[in-house]
C-alpha atoms as a PDB file:
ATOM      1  CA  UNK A   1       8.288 -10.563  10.806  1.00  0.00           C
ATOM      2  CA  UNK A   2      11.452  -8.526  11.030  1.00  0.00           C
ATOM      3  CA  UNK A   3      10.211  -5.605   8.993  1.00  0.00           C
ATOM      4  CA  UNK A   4      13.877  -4.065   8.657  1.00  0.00           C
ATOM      5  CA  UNK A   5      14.285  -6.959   5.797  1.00  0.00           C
ATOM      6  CA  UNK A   6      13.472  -6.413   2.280  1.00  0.00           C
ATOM      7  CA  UNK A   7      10.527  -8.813   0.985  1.00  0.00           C
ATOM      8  CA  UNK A   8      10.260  -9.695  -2.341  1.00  0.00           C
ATOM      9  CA  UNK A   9       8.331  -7.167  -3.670  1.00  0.00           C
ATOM     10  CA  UNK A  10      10.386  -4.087  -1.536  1.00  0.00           C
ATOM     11  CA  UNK A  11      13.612  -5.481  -2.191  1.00  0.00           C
ATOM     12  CA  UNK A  12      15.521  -2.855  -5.086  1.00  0.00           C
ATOM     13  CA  UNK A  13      17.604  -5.781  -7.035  1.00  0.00           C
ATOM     14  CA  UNK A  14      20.299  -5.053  -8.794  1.00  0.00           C
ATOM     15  CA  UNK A  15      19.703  -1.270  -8.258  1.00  0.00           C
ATOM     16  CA  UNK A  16      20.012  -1.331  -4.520  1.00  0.00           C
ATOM     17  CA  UNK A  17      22.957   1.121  -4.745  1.00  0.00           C
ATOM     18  CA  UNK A  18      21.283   3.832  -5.759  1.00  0.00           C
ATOM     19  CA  UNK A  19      19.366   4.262  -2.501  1.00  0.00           C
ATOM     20  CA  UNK A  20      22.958   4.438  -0.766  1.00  0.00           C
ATOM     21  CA  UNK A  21      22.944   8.332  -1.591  1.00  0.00           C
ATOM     22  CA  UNK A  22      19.693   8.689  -0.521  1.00  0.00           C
ATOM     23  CA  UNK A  23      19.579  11.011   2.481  1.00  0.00           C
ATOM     24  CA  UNK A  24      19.254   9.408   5.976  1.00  0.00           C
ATOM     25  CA  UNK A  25      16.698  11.243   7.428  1.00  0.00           C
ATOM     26  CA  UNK A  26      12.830   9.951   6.621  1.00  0.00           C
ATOM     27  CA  UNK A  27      11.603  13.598   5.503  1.00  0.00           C
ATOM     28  CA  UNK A  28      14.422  13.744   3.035  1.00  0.00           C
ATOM     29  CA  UNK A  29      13.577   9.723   1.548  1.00  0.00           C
ATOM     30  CA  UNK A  30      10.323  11.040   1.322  1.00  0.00           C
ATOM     31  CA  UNK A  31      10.970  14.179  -1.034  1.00  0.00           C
ATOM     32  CA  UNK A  32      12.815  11.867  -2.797  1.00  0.00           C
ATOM     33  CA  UNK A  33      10.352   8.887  -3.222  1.00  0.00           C
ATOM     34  CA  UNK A  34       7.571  11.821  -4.956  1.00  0.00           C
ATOM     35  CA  UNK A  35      10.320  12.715  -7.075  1.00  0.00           C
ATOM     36  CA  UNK A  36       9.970   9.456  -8.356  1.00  0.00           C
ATOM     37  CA  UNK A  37       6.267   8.802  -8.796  1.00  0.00           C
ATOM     38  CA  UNK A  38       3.721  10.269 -10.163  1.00  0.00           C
ATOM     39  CA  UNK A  39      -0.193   9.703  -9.310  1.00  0.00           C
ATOM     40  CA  UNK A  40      -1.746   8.267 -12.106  1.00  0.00           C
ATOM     41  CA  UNK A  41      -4.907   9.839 -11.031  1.00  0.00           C
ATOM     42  CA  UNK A  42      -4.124  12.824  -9.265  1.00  0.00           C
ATOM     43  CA  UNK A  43      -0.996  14.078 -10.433  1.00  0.00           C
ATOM     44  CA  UNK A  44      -2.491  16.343 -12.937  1.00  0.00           C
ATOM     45  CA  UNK A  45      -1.465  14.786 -16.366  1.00  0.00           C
ATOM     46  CA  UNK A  46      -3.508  11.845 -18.434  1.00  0.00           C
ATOM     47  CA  UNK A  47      -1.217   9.081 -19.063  1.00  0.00           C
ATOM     48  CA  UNK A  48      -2.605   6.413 -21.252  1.00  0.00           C
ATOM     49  CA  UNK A  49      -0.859   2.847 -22.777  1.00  0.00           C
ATOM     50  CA  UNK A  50       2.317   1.956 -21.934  1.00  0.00           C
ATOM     51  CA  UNK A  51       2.568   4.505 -19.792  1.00  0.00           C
ATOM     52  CA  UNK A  52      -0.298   4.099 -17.714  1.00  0.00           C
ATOM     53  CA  UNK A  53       0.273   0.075 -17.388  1.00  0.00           C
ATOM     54  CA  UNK A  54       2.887   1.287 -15.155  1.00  0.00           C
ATOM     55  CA  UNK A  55       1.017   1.299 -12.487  1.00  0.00           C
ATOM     56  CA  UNK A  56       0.828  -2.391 -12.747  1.00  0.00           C
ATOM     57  CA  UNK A  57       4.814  -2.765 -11.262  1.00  0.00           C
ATOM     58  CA  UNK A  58       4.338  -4.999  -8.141  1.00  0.00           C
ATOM     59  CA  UNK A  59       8.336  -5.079  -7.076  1.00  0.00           C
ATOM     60  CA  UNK A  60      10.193  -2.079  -6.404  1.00  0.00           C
ATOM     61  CA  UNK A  61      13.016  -3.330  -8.390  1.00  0.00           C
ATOM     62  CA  UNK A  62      10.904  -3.156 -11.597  1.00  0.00           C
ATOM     63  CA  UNK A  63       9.564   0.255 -10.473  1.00  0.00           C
ATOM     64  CA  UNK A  64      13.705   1.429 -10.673  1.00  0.00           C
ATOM     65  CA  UNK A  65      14.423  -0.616 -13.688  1.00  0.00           C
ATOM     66  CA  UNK A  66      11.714   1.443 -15.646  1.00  0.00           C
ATOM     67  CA  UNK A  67      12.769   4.968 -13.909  1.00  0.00           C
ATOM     68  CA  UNK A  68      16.636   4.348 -14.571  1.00  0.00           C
ATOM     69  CA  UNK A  69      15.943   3.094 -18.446  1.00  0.00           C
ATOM     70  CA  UNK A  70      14.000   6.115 -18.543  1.00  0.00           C
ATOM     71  CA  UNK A  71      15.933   8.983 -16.638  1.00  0.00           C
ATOM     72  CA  UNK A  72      19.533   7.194 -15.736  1.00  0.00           C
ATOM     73  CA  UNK A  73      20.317   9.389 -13.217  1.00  0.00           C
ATOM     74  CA  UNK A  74      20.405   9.755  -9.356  1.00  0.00           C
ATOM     75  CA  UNK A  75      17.245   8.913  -7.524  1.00  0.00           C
ATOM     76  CA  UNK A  76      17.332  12.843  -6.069  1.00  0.00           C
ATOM     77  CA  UNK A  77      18.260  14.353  -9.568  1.00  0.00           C
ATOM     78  CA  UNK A  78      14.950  15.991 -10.187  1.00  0.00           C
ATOM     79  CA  UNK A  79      12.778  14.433 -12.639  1.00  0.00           C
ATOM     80  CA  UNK A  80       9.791  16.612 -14.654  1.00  0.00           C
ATOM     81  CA  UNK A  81       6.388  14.989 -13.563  1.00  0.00           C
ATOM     82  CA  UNK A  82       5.751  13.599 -17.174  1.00  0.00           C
ATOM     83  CA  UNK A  83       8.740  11.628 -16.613  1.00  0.00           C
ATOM     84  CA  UNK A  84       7.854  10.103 -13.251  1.00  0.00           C
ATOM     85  CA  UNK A  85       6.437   6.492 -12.851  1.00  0.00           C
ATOM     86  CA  UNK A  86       2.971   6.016 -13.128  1.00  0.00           C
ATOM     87  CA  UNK A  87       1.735   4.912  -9.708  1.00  0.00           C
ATOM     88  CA  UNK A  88      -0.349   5.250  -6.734  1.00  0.00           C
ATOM     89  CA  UNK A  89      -0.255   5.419  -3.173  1.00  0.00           C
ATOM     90  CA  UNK A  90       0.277   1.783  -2.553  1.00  0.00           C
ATOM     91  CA  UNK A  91       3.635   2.834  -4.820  1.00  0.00           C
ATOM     92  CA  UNK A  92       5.019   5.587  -3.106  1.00  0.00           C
ATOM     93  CA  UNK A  93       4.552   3.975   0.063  1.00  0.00           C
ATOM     94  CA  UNK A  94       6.452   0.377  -0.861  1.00  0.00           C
ATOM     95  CA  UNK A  95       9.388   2.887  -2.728  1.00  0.00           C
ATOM     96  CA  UNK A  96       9.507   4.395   1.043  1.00  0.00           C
ATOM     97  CA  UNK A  97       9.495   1.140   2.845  1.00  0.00           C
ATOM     98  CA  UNK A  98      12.228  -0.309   0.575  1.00  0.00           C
ATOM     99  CA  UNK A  99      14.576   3.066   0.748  1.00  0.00           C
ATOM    100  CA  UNK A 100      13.946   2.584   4.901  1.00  0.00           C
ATOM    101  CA  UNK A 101      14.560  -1.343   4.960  1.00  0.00           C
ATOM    102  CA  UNK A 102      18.212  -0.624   3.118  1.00  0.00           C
ATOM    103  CA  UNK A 103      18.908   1.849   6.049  1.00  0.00           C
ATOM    104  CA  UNK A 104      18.257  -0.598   8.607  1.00  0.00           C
ATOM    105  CA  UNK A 105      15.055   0.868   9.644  1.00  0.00           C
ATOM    106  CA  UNK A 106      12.054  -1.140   9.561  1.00  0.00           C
ATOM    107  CA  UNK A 107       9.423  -0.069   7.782  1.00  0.00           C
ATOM    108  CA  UNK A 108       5.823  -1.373   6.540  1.00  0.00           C
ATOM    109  CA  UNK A 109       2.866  -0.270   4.911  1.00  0.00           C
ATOM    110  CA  UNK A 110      -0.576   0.223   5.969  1.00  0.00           C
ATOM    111  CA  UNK A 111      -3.784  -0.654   4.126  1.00  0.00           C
ATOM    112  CA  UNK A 112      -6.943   1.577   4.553  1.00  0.00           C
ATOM    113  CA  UNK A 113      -8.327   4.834   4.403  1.00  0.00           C
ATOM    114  CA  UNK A 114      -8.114   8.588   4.899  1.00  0.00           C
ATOM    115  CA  UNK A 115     -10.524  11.346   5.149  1.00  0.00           C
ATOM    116  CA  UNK A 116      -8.461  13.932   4.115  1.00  0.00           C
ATOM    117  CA  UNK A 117      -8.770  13.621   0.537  1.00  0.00           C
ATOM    118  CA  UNK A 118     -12.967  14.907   0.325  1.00  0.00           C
ATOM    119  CA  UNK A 119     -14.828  15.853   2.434  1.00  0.00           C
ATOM    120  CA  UNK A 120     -17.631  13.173   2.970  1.00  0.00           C
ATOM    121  CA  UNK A 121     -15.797  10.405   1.513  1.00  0.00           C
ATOM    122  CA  UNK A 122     -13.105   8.157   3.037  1.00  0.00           C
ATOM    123  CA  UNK A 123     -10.427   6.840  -0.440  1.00  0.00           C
ATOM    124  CA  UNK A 124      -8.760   3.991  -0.485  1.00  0.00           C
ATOM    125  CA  UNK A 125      -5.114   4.878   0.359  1.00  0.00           C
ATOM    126  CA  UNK A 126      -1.540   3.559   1.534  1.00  0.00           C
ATOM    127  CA  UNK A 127       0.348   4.872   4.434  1.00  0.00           C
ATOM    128  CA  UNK A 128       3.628   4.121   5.784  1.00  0.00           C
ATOM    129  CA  UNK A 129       4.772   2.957   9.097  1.00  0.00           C
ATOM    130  CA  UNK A 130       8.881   3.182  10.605  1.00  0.00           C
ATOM    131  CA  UNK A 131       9.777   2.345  14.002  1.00  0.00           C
ATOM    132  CA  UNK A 132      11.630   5.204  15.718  1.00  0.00           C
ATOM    133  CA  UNK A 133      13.276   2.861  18.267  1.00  0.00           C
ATOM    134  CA  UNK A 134      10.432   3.356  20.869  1.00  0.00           C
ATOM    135  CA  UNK A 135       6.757   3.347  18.473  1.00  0.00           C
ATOM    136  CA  UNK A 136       5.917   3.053  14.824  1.00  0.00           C
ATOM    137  CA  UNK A 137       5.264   6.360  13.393  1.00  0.00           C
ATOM    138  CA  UNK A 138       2.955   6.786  10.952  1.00  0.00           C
ATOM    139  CA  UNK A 139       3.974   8.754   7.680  1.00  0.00           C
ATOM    140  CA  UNK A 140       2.090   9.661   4.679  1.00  0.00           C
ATOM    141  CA  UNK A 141       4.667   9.548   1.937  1.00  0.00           C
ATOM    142  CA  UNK A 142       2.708  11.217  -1.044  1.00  0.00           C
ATOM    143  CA  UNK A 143       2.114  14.004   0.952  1.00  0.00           C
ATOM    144  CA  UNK A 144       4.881  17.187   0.996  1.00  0.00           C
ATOM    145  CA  UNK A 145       4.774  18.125   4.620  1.00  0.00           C
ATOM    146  CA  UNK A 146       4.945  21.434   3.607  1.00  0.00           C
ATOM    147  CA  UNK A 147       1.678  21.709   2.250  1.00  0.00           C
ATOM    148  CA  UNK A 148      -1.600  23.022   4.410  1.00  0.00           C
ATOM    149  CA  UNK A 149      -2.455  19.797   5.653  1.00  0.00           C
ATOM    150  CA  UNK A 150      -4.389  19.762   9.150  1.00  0.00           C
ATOM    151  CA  UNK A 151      -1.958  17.367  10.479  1.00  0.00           C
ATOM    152  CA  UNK A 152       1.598  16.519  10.682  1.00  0.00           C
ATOM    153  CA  UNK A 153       2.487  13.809   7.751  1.00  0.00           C
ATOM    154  CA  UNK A 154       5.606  13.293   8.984  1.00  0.00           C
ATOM    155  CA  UNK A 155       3.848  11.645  12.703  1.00  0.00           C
ATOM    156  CA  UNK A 156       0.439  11.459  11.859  1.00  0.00           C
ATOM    157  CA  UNK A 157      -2.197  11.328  14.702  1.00  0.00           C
ATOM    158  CA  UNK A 158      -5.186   8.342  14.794  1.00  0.00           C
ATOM    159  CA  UNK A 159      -8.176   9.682  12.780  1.00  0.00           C
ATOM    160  CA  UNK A 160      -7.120  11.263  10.012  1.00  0.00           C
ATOM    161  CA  UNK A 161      -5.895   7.519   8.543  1.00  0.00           C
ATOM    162  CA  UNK A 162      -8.116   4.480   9.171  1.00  0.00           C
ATOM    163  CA  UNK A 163      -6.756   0.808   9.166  1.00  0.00           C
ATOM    164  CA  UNK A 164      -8.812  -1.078   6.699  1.00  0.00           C
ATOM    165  CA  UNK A 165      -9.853  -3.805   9.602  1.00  0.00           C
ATOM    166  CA  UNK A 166     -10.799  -0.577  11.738  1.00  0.00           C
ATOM    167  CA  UNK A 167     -13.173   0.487   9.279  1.00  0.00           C
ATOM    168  CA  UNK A 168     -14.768  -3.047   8.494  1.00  0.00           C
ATOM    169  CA  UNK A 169     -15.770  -3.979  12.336  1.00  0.00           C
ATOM    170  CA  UNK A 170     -16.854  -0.063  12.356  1.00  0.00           C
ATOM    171  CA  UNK A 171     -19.348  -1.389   9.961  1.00  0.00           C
ATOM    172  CA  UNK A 172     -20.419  -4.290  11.634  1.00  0.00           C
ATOM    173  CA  UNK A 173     -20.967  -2.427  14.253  1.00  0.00           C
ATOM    174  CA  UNK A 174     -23.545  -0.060  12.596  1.00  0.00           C
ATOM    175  CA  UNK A 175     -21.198   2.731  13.402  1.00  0.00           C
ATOM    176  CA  UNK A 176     -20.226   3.431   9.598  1.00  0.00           C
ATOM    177  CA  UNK A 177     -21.652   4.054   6.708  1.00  0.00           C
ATOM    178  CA  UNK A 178     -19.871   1.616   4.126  1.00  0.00           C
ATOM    179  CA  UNK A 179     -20.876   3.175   1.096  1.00  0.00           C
ATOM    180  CA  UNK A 180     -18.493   6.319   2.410  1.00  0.00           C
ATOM    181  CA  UNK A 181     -15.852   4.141   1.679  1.00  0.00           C
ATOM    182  CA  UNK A 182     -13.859   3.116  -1.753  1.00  0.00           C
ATOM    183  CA  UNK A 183     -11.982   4.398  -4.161  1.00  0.00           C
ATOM    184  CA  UNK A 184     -14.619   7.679  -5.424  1.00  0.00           C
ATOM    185  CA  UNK A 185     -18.187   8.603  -4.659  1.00  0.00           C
ATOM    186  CA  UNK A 186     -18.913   8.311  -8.129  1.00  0.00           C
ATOM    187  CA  UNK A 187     -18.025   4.647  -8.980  1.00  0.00           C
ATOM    188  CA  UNK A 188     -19.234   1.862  -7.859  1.00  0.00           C
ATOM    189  CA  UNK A 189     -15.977   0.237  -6.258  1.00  0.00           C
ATOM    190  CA  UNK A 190     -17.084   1.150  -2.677  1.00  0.00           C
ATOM    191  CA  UNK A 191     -18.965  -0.272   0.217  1.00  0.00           C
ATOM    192  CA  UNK A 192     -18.766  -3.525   2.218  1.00  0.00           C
ATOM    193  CA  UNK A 193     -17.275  -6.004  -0.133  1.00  0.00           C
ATOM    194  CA  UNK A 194     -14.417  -3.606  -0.993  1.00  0.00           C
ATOM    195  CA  UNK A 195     -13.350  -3.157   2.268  1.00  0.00           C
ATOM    196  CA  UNK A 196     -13.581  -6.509   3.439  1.00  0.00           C
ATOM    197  CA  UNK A 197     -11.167  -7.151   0.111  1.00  0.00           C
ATOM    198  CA  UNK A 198      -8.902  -4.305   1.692  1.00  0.00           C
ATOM    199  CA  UNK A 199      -8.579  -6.188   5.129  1.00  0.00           C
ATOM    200  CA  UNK A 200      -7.195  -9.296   3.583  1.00  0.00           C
ATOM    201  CA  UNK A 201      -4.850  -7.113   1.783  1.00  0.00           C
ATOM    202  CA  UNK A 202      -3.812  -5.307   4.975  1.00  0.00           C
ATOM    203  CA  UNK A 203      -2.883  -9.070   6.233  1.00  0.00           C
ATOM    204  CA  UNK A 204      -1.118  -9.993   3.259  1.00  0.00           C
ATOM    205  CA  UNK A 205       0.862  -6.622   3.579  1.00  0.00           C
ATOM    206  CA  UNK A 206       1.782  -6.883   7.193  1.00  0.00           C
ATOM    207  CA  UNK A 207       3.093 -10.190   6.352  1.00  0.00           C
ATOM    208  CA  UNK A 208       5.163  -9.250   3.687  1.00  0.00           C
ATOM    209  CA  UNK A 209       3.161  -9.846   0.501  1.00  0.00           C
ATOM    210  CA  UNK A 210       2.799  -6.144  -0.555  1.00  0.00           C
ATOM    211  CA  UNK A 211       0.957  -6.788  -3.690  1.00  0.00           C
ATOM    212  CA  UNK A 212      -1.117  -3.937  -6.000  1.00  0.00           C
ATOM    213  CA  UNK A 213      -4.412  -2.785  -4.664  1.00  0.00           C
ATOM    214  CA  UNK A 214      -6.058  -4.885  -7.658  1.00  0.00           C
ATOM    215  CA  UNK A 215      -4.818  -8.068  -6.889  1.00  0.00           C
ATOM    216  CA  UNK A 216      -7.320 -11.012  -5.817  1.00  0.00           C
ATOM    217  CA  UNK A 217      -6.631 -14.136  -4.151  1.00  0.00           C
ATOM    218  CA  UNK A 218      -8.161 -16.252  -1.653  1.00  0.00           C
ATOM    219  CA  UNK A 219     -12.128 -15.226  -0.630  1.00  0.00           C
ATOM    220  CA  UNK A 220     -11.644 -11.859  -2.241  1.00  0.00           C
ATOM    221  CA  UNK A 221     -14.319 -11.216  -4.582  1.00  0.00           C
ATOM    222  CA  UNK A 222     -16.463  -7.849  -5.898  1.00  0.00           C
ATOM    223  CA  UNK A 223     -20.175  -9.030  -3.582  1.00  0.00           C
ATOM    224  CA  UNK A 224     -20.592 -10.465   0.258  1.00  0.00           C
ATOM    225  CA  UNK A 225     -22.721 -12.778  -1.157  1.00  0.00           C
ATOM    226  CA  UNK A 226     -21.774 -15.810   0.311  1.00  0.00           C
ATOM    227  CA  UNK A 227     -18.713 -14.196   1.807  1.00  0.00           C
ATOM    228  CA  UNK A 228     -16.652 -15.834   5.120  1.00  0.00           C
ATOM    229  CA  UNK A 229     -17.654 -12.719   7.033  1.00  0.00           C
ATOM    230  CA  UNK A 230     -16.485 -14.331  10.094  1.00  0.00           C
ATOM    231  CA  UNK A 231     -13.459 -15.258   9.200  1.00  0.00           C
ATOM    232  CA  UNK A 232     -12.943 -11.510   8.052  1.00  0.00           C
ATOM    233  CA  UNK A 233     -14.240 -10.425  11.383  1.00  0.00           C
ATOM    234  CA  UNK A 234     -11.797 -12.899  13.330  1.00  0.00           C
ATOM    235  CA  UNK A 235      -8.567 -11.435  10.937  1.00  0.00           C
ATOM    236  CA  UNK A 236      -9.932  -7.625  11.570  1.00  0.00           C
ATOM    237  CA  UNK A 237      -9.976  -8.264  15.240  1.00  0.00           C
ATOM    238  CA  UNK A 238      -6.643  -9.437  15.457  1.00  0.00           C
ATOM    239  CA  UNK A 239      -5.092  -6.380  13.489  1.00  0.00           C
ATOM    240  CA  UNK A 240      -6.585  -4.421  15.787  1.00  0.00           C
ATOM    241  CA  UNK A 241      -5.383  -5.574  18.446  1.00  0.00           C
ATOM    242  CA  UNK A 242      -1.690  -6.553  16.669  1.00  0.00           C
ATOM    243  CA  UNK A 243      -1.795  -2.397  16.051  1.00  0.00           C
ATOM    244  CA  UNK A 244      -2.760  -1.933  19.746  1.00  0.00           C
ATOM    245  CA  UNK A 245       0.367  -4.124  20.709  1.00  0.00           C
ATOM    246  CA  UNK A 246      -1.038  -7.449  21.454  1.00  0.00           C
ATOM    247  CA  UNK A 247       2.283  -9.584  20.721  1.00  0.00           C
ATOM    248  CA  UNK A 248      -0.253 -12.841  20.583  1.00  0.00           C
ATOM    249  CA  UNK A 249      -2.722 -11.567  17.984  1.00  0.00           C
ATOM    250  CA  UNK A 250       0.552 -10.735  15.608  1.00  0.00           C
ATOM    251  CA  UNK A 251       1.159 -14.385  16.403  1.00  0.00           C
ATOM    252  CA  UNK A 252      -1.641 -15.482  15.573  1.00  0.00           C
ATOM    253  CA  UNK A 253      -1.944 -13.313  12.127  1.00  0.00           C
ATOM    254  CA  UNK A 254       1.054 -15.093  10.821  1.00  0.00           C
ATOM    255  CA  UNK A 255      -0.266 -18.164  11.684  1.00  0.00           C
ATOM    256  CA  UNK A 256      -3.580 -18.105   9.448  1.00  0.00           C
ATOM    257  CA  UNK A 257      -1.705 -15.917   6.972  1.00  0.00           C
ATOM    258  CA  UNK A 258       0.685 -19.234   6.661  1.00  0.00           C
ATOM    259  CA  UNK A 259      -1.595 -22.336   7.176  1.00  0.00           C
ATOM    260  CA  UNK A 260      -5.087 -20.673   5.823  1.00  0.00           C
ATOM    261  CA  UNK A 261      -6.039 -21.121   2.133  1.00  0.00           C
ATOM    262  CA  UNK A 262      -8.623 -18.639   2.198  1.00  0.00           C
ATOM    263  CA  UNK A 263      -6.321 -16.016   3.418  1.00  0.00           C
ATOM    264  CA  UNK A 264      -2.901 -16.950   1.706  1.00  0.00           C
ATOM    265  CA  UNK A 265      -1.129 -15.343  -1.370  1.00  0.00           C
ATOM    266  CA  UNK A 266       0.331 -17.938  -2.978  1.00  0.00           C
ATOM    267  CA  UNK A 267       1.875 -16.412  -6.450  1.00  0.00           C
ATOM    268  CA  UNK A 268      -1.501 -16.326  -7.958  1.00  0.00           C
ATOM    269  CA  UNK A 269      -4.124 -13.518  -8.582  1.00  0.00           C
ATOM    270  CA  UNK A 270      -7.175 -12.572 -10.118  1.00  0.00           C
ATOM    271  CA  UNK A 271      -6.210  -8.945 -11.848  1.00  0.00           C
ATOM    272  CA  UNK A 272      -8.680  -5.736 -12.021  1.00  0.00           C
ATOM    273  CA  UNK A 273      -5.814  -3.336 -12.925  1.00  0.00           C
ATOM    274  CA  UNK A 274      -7.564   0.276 -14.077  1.00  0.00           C
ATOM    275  CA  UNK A 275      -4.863   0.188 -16.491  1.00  0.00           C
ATOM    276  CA  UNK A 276      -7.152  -1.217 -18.974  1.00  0.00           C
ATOM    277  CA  UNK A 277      -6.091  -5.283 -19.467  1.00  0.00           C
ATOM    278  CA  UNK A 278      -7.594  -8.028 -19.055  1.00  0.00           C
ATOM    279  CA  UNK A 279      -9.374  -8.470 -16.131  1.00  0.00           C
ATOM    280  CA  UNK A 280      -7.831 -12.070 -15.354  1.00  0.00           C
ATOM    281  CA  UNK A 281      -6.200 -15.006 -13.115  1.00  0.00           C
ATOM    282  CA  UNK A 282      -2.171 -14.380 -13.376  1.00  0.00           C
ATOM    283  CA  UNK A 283       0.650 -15.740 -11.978  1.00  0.00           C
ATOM    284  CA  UNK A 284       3.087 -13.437 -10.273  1.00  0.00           C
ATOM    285  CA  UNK A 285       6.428 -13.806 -10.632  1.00  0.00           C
ATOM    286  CA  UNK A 286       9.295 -11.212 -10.262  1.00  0.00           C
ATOM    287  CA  UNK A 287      11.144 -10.193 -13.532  1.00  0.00           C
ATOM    288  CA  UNK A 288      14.276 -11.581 -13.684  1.00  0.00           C
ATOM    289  CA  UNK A 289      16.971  -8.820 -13.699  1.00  0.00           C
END
């Protein structure tokens, strides 16, 4: 996949100009992108209704719709937080990804999790990835690089950020604990099934389908019970080894991705938004501009 080529869901629409004043340089897209976006968890304000469904845009083009009906102005014209979209990390990162793409640079995003949120507890989370011209670099967009992090966000090391197919043959392995995984210690979406779910969507992401962190398809489900464990172990092993730089397990990925059922996002999903719908089967299709 040439990932220096909007997909459907990065690609800006009719608003692509406005990332032509962004600045060129990846910290300064960055500062921009969480002037954008809000947290809808963690960015210190309660946002309920309309306001919270927001976190329900799958296209970045919708995502820019909604900010420019809201604010009009240019992307880097500050914004107060109460006026940001409503989103989460899987947001910031795909707003990053696109503003990279229309620069030429290619850019993708990363499915898995990072300890650096609590301490005892991995979260779900999003990370971005831009080739420099010699290695991808790993970049944690919601993060301000000038905050007291114990890394560099900017070029983050291995361990701090763990692919979602890491983490799953980790636990078939014995060698972690999957209930230390999910989105909190104190609900119940956690643990094997969940991040199983989150290697499929690392797939589907890789290979352009950079859907929500709520969307189903496929063998996704909420229990292993009666799960295709293998095939998930057979797709983890070969992002593992795509990541290491195996040419002919990236091969291979696209391959199932495109002739697999079980593994293929075909414009239909089962919806657990936390916005509060309908927990239900939907078809996906990008709002015409």
């Amino acid at each position: 996949m040439d990932y220096a080529v909007q997909t459907e869901f990065s690609d800006p629409g009719v608003h692509a100009g406005l990332f032509d004043a962004l600045p060129d340089d990846v910290a300064g897209i960055g500062a921009v992108v969480r002037n954008l976006l809000i947290h809808y968890r963690g960015g210190g304000i309660e946002f309920t209704g309309d306001r919270l469904a927001e976190i329900d845009h799958r296209w970045v083009s919708a995502m820019l719709t909604t900010d420019q009906k809201r604010n009009g102005t240019a992307l880097a014209v500050p914004r107060e937080p109460v006026d940001r979209l409503v989103g989460c990390c899987r947001d910031y990162t795909l707003m990053f990804v696109s503003a990279l793409r229309h620069k030429g640079i290619p850019a993708r995003s990363r499915i898995g999790f990072a300890v650096y949120f609590a301490s005892g507890f991995n979260h779900d989370h999003v990370v971005a990835e831009y080739w420099n011209g010699d290695r991808w670099v790993m970049i944690d967009p919601e993060l301000d690089p000038a905050g007291d992090h114990p890394f560099n966000t900017l070029d983050m090391p291995k361990g701090p950020f763990l692919s979602a197919a890491e983490v799953w043959l980790g636990v078939r392995a014995g060698d972690l604990d999957p209930d230390l995984f999910g989105v909190d210690p104190g609900l119940p979406i956690r643990g094997g099934w969940f991040i199983r779910n989150y290697v499929h969507l690392q797939h589907a992401h890789l290979q352009g389908d950079e859907l929500l962190l709520w969307d189903n398809w496929g063998t996704m489900s909420g229990s292993l019970d009666g799960a295709d464990v293998d095939l998930t172990d057979q797709v983890a092993r070969l992002l593992v080894a795509s990541d290491n730089g195996d040419e002919t397990a990236g091969k291979e990925l696209t391959d199932l991705y495109r002739t697999n059922p079980a593994l293929t996002f075909t414009g239909r999903a089962f919806v657990t938004s936390p916005a509060g719908t309908e927990h239900a089967w939907m078809n996906l299709t990008r709002p015409t501009e």
